[in-house]
C-alpha atoms as a PDB file:
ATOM      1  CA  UNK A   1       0.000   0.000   0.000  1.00  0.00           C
ATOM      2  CA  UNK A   2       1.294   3.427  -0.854  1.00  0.00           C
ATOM      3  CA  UNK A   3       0.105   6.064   0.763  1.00  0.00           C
ATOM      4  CA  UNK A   4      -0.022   9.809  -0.080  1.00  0.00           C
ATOM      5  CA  UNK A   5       0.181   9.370  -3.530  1.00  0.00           C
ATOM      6  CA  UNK A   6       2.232   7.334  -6.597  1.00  0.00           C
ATOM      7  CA  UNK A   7       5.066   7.617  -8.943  1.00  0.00           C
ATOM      8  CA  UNK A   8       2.666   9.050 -11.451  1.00  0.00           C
ATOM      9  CA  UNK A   9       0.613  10.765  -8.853  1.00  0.00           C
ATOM     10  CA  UNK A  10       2.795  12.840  -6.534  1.00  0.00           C
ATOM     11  CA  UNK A  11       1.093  13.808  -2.877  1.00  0.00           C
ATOM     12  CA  UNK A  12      -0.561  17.155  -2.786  1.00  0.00           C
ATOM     13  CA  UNK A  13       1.697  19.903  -1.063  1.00  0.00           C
ATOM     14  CA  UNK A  14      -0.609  20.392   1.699  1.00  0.00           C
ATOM     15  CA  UNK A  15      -0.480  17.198   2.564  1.00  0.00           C
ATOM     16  CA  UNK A  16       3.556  17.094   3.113  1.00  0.00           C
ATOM     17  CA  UNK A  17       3.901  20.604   4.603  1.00  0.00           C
ATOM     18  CA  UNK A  18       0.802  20.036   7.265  1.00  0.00           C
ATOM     19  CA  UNK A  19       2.562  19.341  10.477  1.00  0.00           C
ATOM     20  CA  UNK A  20       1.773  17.486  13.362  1.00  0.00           C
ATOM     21  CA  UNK A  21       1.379  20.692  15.734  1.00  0.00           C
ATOM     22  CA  UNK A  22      -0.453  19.034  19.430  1.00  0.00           C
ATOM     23  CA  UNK A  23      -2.252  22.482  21.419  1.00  0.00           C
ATOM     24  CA  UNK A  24      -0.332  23.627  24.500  1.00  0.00           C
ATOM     25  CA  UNK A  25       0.227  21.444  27.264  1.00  0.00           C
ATOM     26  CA  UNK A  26      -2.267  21.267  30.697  1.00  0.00           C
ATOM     27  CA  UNK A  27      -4.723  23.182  29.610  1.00  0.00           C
ATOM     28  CA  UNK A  28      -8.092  22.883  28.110  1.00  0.00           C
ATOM     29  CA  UNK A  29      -7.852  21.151  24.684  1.00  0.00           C
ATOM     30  CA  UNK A  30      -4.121  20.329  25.376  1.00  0.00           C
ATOM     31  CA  UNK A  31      -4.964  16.449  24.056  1.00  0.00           C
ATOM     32  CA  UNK A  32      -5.929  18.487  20.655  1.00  0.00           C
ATOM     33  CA  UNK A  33      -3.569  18.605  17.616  1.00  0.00           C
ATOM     34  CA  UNK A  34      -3.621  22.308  15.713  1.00  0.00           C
ATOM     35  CA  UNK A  35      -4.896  20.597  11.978  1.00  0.00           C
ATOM     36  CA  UNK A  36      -4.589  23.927   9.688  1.00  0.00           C
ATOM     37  CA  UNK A  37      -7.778  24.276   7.596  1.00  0.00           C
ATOM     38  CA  UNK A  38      -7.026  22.125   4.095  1.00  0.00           C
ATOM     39  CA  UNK A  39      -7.333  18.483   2.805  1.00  0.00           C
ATOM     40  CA  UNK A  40      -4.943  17.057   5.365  1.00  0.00           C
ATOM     41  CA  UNK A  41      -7.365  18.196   8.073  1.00  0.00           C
ATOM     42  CA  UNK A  42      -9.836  14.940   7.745  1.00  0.00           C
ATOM     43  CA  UNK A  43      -6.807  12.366   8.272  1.00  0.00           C
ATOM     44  CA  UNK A  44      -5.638  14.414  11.062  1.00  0.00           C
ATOM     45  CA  UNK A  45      -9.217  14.131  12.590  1.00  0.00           C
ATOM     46  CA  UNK A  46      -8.843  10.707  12.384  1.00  0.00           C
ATOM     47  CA  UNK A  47      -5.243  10.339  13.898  1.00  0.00           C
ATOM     48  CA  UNK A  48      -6.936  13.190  16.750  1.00  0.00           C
ATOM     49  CA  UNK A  49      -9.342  10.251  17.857  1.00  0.00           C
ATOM     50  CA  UNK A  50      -6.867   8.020  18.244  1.00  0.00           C
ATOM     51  CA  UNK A  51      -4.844  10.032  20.882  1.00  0.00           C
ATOM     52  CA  UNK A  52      -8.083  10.949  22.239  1.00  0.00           C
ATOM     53  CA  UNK A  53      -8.509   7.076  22.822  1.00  0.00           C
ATOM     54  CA  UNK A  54      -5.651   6.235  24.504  1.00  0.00           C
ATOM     55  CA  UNK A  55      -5.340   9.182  26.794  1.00  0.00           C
ATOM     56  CA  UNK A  56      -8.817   8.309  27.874  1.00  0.00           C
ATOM     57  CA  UNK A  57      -8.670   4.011  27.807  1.00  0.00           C
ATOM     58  CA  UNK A  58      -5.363   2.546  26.867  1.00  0.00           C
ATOM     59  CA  UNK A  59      -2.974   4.929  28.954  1.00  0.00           C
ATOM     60  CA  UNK A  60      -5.012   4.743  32.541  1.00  0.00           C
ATOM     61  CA  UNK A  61      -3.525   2.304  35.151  1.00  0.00           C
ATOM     62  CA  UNK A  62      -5.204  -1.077  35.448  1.00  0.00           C
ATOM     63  CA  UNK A  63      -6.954  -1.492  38.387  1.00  0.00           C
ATOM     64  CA  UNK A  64      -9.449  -4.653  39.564  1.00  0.00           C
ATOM     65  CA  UNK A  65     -13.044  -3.207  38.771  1.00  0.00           C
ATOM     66  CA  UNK A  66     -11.416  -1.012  36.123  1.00  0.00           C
ATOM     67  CA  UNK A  67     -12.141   2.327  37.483  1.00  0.00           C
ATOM     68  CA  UNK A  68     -10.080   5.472  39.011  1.00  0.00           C
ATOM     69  CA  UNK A  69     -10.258   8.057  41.572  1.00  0.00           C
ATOM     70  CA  UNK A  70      -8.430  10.260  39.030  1.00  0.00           C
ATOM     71  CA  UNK A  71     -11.418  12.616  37.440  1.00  0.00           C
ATOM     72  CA  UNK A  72     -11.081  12.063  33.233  1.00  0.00           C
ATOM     73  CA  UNK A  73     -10.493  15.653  32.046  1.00  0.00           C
ATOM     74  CA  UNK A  74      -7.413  15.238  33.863  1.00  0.00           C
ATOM     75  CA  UNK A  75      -6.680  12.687  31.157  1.00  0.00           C
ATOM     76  CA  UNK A  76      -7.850  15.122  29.072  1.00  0.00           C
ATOM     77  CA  UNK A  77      -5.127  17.724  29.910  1.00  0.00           C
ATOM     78  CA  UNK A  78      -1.444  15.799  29.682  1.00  0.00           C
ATOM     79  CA  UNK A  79       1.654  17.521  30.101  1.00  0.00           C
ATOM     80  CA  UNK A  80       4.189  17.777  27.005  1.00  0.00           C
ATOM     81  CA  UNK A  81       5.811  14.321  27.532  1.00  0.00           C
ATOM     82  CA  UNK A  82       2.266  12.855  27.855  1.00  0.00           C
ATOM     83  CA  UNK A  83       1.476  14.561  24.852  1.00  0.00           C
ATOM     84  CA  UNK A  84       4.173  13.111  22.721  1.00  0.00           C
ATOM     85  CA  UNK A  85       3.720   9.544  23.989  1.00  0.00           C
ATOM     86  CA  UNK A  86       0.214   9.661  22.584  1.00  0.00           C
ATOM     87  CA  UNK A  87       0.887  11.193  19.290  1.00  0.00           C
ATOM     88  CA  UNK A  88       3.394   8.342  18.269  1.00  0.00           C
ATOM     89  CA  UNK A  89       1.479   5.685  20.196  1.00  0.00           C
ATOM     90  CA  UNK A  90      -0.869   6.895  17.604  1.00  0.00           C
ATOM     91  CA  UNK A  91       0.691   7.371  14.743  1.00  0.00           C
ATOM     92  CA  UNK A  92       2.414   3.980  15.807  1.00  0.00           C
ATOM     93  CA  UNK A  93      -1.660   2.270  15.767  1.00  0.00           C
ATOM     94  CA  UNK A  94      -2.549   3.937  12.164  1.00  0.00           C
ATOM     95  CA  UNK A  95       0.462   2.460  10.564  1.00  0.00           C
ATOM     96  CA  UNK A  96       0.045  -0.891  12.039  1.00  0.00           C
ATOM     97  CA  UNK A  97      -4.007  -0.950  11.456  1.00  0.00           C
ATOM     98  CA  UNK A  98      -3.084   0.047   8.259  1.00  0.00           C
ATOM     99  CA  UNK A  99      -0.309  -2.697   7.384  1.00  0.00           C
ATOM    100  CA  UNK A 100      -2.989  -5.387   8.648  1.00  0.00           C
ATOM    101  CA  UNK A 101      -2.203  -5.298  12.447  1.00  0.00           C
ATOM    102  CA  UNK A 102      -4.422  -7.345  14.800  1.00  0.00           C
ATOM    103  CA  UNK A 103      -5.791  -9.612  11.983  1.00  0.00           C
ATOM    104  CA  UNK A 104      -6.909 -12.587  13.689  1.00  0.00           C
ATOM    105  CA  UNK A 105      -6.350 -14.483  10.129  1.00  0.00           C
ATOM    106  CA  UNK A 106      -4.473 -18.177  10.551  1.00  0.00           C
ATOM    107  CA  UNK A 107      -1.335 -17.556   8.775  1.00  0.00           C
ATOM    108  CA  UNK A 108      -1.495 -13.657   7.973  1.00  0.00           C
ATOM    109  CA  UNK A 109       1.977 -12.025   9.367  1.00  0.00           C
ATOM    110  CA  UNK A 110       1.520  -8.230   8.830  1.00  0.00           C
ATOM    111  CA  UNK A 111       4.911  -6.066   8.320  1.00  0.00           C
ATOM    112  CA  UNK A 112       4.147  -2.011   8.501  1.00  0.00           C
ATOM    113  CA  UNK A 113       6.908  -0.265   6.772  1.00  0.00           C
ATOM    114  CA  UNK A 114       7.604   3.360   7.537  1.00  0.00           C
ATOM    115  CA  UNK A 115      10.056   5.238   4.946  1.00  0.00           C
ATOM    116  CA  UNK A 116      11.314   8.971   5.450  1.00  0.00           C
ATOM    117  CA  UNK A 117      13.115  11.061   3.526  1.00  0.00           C
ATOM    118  CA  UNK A 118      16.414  11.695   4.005  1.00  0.00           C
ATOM    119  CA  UNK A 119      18.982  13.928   1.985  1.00  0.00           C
ATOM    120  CA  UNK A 120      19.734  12.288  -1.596  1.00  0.00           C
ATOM    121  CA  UNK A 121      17.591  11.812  -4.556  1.00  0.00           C
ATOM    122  CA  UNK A 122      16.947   8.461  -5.569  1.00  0.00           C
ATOM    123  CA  UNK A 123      14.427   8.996  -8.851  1.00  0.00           C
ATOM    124  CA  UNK A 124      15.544  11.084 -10.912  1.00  0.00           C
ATOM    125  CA  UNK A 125      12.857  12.596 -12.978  1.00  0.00           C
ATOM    126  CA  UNK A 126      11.271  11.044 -16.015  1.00  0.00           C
ATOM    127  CA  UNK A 127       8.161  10.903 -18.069  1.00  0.00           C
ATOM    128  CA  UNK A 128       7.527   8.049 -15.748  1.00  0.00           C
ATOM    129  CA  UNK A 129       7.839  10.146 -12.430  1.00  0.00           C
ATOM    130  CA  UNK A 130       7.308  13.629 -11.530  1.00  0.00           C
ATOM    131  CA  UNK A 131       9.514  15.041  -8.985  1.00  0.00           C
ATOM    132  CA  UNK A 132       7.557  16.842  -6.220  1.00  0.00           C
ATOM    133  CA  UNK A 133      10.894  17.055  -3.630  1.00  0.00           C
ATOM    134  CA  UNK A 134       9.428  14.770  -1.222  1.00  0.00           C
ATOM    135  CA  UNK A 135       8.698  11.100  -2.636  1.00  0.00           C
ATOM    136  CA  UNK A 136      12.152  10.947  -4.578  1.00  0.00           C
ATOM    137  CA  UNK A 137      14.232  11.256  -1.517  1.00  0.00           C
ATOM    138  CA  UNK A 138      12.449   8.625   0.444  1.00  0.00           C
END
């Protein structure tokens, strides 16, 4: 699966230069990412639910009847390093949902492969691929 576009299809700029920006930490909205208004916004909505979900379920501490005298919009207000554990625990689910991850299929061994771009080019343009200065150097 290729995400973000193809060799004949690069990504839309918006998409590459929309950054992962989370609100300020312990305050009101701090689990919130800032998504600028343009097409990257939806799958940032979607990645936004999945650090709402595990501030909120996965990150609480286990207890026997499963409940906590800690009030939930204090989950709802984690500190910086709080914040970054749940934005790559998240972006960490998305690409392993994504690859296949927690298929119960008999024999089906998903692999999630994450590639980022580093400093040389390695397609050089061509009628075949269009340069956009993102995919070639990945």
């Amino acid at each position: 699966m290729t995400c973000f576009g193809t060799a004949s299809c690069p990504p839309r700029g918006e998409w590459i230069r929309s950054p992962l920006v989370m609100r300020p930490p312990d305050q009101p909205l701090g689990y919130g990412i800032a998504a600028p208004r343009n097409g990257a916004r939806s799958l940032l909505s979607g990645l936004q639910a999945h650090i709402i979900k595990w501030l909120l379920f996965d990150s609480r501490p286990q207890t026997k009847d499963n409940k906590s005298d800690v009030p939930p919009d204090t989950y709802l207000r984690p500190s910086e390093e709080r914040q970054e554990e749940a934005l790559w625990r998240a972006c960490s689910e998305v690409v392993w949902r994504s690859a296949g991850g927690f298929n119960q299929q008999a024999g089906f061994q998903p692999v999630a492969v994450v590639a980022l771009p580093g400093e040389n080019t390695y397609v050089q343009h061509s009628s075949y691929y269009y340069q956009d200065g993102f995919t070639e150097k990945v």
